[in-house]
N, C-alpha and C. Protein backbone atom coordinates (compact mmCIF):
# COMPACT_ATOMS: atom_id res chain seq x y z
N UNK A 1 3.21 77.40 -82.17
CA UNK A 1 3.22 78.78 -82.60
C UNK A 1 3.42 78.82 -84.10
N UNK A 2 2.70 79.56 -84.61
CA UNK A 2 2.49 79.63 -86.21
C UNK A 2 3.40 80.32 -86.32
N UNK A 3 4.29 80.51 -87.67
CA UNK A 3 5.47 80.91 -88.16
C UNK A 3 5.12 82.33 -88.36
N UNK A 4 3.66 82.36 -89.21
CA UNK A 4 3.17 84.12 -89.76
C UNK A 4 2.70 85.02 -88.44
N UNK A 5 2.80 84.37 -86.91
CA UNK A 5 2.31 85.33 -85.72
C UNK A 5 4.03 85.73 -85.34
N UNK A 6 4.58 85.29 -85.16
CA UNK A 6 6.00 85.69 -84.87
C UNK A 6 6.78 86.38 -86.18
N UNK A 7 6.74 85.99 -87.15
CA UNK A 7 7.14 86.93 -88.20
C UNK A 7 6.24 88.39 -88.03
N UNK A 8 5.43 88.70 -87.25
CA UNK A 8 4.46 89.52 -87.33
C UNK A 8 4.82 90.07 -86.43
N UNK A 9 5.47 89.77 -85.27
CA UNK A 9 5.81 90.03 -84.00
C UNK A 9 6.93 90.71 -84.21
N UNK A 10 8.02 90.11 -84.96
CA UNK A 10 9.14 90.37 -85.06
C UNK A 10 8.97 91.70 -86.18
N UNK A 11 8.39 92.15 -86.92
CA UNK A 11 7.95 92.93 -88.03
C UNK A 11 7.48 94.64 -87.32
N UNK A 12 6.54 93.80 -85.59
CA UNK A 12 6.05 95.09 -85.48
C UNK A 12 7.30 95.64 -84.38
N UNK A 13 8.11 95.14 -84.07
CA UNK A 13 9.40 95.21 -83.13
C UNK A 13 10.04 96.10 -84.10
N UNK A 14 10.68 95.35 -84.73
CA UNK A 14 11.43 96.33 -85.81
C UNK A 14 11.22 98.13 -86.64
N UNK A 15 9.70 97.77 -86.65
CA UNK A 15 8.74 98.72 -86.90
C UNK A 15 9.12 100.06 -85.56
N UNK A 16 9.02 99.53 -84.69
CA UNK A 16 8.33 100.23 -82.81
C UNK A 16 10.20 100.92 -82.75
N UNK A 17 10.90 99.79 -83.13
CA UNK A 17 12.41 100.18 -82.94
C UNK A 17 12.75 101.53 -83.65
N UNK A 18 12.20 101.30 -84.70
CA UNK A 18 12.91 102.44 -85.65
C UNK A 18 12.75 103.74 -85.65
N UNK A 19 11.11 104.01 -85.14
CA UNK A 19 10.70 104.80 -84.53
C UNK A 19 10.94 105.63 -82.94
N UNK A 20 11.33 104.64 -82.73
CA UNK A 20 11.83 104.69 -80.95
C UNK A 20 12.22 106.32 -81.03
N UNK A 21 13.08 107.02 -81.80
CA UNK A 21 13.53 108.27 -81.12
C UNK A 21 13.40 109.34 -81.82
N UNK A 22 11.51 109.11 -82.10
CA UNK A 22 10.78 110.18 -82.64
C UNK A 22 10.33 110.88 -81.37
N UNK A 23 9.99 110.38 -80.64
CA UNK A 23 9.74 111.45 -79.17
C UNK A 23 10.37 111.09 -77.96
N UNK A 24 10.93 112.73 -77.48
CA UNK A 24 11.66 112.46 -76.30
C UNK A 24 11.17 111.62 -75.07
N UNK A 25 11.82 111.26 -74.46
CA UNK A 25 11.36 110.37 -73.58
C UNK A 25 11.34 111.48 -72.06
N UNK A 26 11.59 112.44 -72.26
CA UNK A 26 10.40 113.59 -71.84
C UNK A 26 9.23 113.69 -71.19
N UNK A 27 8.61 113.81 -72.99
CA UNK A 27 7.56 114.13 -73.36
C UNK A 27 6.79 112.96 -72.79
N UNK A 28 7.34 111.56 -73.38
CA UNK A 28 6.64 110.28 -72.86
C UNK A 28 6.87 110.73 -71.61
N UNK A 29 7.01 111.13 -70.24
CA UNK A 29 6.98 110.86 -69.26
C UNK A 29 5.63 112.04 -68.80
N UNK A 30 5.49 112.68 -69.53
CA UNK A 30 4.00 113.52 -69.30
C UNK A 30 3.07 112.93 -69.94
N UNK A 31 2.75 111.98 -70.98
CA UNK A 31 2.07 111.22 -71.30
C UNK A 31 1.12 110.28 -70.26
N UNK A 32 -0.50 110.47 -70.82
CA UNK A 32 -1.19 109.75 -69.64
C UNK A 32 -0.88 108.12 -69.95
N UNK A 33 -0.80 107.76 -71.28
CA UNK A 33 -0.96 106.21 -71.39
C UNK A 33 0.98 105.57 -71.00
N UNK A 34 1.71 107.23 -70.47
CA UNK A 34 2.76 106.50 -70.09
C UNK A 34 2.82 106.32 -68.68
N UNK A 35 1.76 107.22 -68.01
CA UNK A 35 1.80 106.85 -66.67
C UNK A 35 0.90 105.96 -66.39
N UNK A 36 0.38 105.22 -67.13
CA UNK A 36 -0.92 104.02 -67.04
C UNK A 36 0.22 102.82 -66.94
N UNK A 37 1.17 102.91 -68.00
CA UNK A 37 1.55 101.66 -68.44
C UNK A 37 2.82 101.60 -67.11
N UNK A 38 3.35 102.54 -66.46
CA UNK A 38 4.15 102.37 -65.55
C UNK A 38 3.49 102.16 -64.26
N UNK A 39 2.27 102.16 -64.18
CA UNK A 39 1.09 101.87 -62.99
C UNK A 39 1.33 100.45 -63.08
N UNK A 40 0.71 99.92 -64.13
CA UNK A 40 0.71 98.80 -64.62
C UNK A 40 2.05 98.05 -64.29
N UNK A 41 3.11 97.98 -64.94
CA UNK A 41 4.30 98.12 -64.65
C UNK A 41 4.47 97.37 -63.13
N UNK A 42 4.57 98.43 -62.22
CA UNK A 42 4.44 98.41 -60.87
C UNK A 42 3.92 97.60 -60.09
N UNK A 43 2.41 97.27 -60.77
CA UNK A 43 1.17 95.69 -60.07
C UNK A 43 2.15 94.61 -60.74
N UNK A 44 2.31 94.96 -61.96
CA UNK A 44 2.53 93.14 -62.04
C UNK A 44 4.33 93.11 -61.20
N UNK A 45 5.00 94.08 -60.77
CA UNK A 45 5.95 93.43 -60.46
C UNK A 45 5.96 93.58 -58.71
N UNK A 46 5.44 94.17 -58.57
CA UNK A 46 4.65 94.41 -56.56
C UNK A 46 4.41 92.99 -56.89
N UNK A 47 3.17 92.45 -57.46
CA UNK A 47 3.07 91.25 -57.38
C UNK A 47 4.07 89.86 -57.46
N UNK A 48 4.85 89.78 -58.76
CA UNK A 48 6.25 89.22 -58.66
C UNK A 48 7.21 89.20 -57.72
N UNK A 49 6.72 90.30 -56.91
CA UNK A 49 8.06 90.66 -55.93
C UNK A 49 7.62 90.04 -54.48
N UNK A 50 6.30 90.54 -54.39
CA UNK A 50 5.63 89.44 -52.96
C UNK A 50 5.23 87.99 -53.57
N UNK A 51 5.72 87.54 -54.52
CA UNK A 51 5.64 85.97 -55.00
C UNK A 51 3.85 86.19 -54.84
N UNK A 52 3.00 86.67 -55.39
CA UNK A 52 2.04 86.64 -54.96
C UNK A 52 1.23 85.90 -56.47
N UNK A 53 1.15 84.51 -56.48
CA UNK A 53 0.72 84.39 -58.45
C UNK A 53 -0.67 84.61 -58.83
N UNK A 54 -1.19 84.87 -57.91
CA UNK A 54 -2.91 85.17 -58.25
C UNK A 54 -2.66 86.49 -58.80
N UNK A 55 -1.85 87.55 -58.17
CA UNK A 55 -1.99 88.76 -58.29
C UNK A 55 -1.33 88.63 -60.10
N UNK A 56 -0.07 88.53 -59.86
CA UNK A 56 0.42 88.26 -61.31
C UNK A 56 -0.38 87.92 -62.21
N UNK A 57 -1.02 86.86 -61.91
CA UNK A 57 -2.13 86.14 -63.24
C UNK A 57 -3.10 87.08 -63.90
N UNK A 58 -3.33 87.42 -62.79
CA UNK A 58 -4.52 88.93 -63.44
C UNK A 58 -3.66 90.10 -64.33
N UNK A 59 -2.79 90.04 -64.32
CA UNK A 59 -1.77 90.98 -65.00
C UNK A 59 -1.54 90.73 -66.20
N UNK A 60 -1.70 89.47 -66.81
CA UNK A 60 -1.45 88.60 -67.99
C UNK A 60 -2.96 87.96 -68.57
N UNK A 61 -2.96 88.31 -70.47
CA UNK A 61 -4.03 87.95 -70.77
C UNK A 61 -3.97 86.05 -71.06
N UNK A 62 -4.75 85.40 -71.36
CA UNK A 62 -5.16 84.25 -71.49
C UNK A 62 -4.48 83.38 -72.53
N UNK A 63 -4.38 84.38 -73.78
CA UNK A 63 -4.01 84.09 -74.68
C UNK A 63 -2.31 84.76 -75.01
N UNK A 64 -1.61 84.74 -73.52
CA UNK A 64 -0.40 85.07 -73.68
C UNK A 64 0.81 84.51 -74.80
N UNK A 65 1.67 85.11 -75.11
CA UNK A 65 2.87 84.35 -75.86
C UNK A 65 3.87 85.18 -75.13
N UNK A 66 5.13 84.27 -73.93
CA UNK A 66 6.23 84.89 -73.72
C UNK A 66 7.21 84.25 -74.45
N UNK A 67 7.97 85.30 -75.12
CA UNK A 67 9.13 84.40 -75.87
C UNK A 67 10.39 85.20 -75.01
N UNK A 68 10.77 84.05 -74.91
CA UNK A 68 12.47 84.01 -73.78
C UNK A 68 13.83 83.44 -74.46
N UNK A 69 14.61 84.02 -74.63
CA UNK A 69 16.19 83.61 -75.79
C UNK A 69 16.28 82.53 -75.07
N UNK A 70 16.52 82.26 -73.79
CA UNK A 70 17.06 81.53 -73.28
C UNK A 70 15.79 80.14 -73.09
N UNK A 71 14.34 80.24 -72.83
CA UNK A 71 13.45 79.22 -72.59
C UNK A 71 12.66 79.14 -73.83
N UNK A 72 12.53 79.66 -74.48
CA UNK A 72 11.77 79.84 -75.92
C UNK A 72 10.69 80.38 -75.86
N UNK A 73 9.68 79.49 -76.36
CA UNK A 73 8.31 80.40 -76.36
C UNK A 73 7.16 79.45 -75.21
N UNK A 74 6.27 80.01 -74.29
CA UNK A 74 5.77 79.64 -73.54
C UNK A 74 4.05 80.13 -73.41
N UNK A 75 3.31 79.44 -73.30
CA UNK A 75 1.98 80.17 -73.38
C UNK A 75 1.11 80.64 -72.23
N UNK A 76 0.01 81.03 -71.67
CA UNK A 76 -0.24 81.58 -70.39
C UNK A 76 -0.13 80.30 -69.34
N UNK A 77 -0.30 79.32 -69.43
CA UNK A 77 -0.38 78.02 -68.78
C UNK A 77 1.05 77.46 -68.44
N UNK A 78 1.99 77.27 -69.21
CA UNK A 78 3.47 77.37 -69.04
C UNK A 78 4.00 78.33 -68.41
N UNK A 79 3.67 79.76 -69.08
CA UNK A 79 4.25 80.53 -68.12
C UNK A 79 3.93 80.74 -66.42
N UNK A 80 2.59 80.65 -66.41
CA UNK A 80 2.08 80.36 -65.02
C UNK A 80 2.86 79.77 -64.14
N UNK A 81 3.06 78.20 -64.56
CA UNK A 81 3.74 77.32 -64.28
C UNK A 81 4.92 77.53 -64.00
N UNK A 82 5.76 78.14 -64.98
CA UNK A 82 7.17 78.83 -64.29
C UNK A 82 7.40 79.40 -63.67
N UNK A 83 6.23 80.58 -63.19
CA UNK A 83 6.10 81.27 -62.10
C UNK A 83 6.35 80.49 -61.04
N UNK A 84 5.34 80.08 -60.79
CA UNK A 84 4.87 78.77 -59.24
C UNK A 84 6.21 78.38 -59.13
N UNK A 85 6.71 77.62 -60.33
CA UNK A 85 8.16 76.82 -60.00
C UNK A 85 9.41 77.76 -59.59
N UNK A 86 9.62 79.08 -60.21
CA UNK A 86 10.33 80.16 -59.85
C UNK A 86 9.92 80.74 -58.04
N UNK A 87 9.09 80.58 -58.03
CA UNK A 87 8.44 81.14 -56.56
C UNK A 87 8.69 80.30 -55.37
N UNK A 88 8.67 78.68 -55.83
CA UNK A 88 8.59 77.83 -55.16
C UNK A 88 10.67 77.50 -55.01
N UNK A 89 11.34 78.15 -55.67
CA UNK A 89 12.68 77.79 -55.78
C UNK A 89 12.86 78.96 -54.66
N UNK A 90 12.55 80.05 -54.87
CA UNK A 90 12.82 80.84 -54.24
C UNK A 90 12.26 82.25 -52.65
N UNK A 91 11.91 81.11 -52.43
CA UNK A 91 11.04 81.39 -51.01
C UNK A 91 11.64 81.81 -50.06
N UNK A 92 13.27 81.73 -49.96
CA UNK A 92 13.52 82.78 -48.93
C UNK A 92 15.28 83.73 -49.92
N UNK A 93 15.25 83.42 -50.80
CA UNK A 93 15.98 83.93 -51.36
C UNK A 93 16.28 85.53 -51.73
N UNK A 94 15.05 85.98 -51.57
CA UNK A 94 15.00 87.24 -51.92
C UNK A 94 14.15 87.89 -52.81
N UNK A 95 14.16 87.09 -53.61
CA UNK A 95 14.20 87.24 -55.11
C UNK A 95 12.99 88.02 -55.67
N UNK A 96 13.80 89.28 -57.05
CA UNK A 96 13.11 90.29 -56.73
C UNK A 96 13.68 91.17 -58.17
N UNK A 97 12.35 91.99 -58.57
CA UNK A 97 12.58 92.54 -60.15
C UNK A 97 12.50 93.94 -59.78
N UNK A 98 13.37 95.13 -59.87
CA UNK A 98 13.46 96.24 -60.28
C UNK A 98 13.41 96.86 -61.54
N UNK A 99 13.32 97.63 -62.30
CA UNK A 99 12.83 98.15 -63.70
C UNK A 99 14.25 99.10 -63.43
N UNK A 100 15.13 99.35 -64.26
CA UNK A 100 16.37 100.35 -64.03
C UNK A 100 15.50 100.99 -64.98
N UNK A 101 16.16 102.28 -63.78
CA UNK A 101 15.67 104.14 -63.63
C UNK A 101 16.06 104.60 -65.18
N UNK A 102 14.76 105.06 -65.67
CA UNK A 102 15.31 105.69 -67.00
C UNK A 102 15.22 105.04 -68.08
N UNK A 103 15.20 103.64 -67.51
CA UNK A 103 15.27 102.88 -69.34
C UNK A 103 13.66 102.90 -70.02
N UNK A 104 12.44 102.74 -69.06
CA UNK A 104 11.06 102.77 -69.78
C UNK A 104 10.59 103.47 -70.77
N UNK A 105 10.00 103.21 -71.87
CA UNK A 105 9.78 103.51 -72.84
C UNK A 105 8.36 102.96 -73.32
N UNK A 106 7.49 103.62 -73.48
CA UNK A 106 5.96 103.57 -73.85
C UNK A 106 5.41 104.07 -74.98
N UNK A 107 4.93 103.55 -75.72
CA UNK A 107 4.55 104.08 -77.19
C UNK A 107 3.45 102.95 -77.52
N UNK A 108 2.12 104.05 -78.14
CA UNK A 108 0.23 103.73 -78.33
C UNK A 108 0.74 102.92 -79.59
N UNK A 109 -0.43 101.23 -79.41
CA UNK A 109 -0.56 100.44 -80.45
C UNK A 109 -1.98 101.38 -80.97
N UNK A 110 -2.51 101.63 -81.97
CA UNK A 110 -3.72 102.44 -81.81
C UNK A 110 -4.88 101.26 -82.24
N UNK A 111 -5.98 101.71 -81.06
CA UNK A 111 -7.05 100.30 -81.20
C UNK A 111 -6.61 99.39 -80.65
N UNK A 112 -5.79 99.30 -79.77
CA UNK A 112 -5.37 98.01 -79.10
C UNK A 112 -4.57 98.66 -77.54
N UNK A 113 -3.50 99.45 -77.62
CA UNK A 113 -3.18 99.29 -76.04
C UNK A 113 -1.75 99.97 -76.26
N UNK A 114 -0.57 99.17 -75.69
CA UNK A 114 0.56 100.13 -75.77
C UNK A 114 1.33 98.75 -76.22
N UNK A 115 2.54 99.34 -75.80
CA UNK A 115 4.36 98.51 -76.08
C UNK A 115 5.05 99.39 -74.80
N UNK A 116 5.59 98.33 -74.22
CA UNK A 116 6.41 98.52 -73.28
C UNK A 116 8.13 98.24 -73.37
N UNK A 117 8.75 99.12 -73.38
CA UNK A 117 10.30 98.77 -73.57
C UNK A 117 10.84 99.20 -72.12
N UNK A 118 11.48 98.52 -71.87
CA UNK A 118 12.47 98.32 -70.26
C UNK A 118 13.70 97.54 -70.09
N UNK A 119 14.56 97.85 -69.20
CA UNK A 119 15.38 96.89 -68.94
C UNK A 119 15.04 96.67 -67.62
N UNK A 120 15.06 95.68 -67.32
CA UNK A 120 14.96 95.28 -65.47
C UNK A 120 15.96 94.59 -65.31
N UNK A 121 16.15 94.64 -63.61
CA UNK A 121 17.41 94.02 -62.57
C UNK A 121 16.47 92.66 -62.18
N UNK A 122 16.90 91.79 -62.23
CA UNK A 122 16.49 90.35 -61.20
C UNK A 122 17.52 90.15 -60.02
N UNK A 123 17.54 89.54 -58.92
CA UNK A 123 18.33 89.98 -57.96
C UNK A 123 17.87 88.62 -56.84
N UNK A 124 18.78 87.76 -56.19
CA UNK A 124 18.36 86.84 -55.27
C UNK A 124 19.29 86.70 -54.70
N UNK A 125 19.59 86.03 -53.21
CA UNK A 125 20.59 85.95 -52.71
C UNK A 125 21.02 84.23 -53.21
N UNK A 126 22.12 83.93 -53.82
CA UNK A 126 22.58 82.56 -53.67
C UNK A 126 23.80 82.43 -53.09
N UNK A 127 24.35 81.24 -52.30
CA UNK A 127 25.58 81.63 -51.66
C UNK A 127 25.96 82.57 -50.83
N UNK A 128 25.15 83.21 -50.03
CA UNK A 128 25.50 84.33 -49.19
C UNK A 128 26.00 85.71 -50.13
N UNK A 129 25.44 85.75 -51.17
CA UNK A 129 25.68 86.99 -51.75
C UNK A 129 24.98 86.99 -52.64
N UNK A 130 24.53 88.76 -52.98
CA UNK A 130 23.16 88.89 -54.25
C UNK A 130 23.51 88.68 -55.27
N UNK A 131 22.72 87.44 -55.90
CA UNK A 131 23.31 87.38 -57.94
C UNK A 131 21.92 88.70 -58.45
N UNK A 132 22.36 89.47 -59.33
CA UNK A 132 21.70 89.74 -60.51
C UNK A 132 21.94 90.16 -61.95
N UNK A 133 21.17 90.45 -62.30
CA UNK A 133 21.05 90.22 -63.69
C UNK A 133 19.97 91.34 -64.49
N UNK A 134 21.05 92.02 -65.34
CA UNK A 134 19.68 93.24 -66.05
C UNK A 134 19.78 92.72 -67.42
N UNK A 135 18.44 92.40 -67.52
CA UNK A 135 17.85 92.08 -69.29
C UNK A 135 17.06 93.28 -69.53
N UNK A 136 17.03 92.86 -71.19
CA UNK A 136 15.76 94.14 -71.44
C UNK A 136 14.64 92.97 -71.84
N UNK A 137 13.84 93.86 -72.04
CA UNK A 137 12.12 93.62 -71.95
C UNK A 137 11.51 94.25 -73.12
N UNK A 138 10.39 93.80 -73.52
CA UNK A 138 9.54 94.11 -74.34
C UNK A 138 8.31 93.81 -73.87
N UNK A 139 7.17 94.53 -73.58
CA UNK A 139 5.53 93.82 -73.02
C UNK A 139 4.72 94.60 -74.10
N UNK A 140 3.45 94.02 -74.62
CA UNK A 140 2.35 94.30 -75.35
C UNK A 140 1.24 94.36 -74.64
N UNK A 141 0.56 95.82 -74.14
CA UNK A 141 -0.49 95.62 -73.52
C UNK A 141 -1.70 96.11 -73.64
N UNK A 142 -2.33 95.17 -73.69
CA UNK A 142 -4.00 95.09 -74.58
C UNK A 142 -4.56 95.98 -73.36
N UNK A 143 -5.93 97.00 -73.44
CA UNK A 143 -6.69 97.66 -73.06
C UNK A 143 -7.81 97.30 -73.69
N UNK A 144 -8.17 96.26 -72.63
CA UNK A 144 -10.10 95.94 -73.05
C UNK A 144 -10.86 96.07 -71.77
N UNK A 145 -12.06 96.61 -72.16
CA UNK A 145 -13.02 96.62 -70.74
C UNK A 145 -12.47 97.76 -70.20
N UNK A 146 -11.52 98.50 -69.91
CA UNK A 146 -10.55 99.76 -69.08
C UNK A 146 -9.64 98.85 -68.09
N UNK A 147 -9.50 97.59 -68.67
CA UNK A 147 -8.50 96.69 -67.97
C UNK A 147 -7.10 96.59 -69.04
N UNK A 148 -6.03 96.73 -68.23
CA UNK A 148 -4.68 96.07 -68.98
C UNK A 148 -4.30 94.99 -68.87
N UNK A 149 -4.01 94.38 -69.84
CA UNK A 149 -3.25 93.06 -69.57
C UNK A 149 -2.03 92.75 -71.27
N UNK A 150 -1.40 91.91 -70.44
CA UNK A 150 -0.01 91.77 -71.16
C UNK A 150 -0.56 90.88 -72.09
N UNK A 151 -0.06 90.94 -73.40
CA UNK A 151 -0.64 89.53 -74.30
C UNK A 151 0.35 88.88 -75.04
N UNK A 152 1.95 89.92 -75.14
CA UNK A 152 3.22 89.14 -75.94
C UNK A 152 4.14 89.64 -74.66
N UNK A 153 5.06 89.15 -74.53
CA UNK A 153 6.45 89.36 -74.06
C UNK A 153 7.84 89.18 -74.81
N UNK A 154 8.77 90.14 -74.88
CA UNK A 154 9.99 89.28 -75.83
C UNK A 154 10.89 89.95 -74.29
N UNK A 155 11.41 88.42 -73.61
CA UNK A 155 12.99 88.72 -72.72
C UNK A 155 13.78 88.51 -73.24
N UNK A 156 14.68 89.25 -73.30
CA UNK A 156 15.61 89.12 -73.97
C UNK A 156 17.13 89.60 -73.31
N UNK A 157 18.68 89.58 -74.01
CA UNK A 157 19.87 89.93 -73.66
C UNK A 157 19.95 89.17 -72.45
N UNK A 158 19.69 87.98 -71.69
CA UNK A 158 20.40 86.99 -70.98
C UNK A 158 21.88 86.72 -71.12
């Protein structure tokens, strides 16, 4: 990963942040590209949630970058891979992503697609009792063809 795509990343974050509470989150909820991106939203984690990775894959562009505090940075092929291995750990565990009520936040890249801000719950049974865990989220999602797909991720607050 080149130093000037993540300085770039980190630039338009900061940028998206500062702005954040120019419109009510309201208004975003009558927004069509906010009910696209929570459609969206919904497939890739229906999919995550029935461990289903074909479905997931289509959810994610080719030329992905997920950056994770805790795993670093991973590309569509790695991340794939963590999937399978995440799926394959957890086959009767439960295991399972909710989006907590209220936190979504959607705002137009223009000429390109949206930004997704969320916090989600992860949730599995280990030990006879549910572990989870709410991080927040960041997704970048490209609109080409009248298809969405994710092309950055930042997880973050682990």
């Amino acid at each position: 990963m080149k130093k000037n795509k993540l300085v770039s990343l980190v630039i338009l974050l900061f940028i998206l942040s500062a702005f954040s509470g120019a419109k009510s989150k309201e208004k975003l909820s009558d927004d069509k590209l906010y009910k696209e991106i929570a459609i969206m939203d919904s497939v890739m984690f229906d999919a995550f949630n029935a461990q289903d990775l074909n479905k997931l894959k289509a959810t994610f562009s080719e030329d992905l970058e997920f950056y994770h505090d805790k795993g670093g940075l991973s590309d569509y092929k790695k991340t794939m891979k963590n999937f399978k291995t995440l799926f394959e750990r957890n086959k009767t565990t439960g295991l399972r992503r909710d989006i907590v009520k209220g936190s979504l936040e959607v705002y137009p890249i223009k000429d390109f697609g949206a930004v997704e801000i969320c916090a989600h719950t992860f949730c599995h049974m280990e030990n006879g009792k549910n572990d989870c865990g709410t991080f927040k989220n960041i997704m970048i999602w490209q609109k080409k063809n009248d298809q969405w797909k994710v092309t950055r991720v930042v997880s973050y607050d682990h």
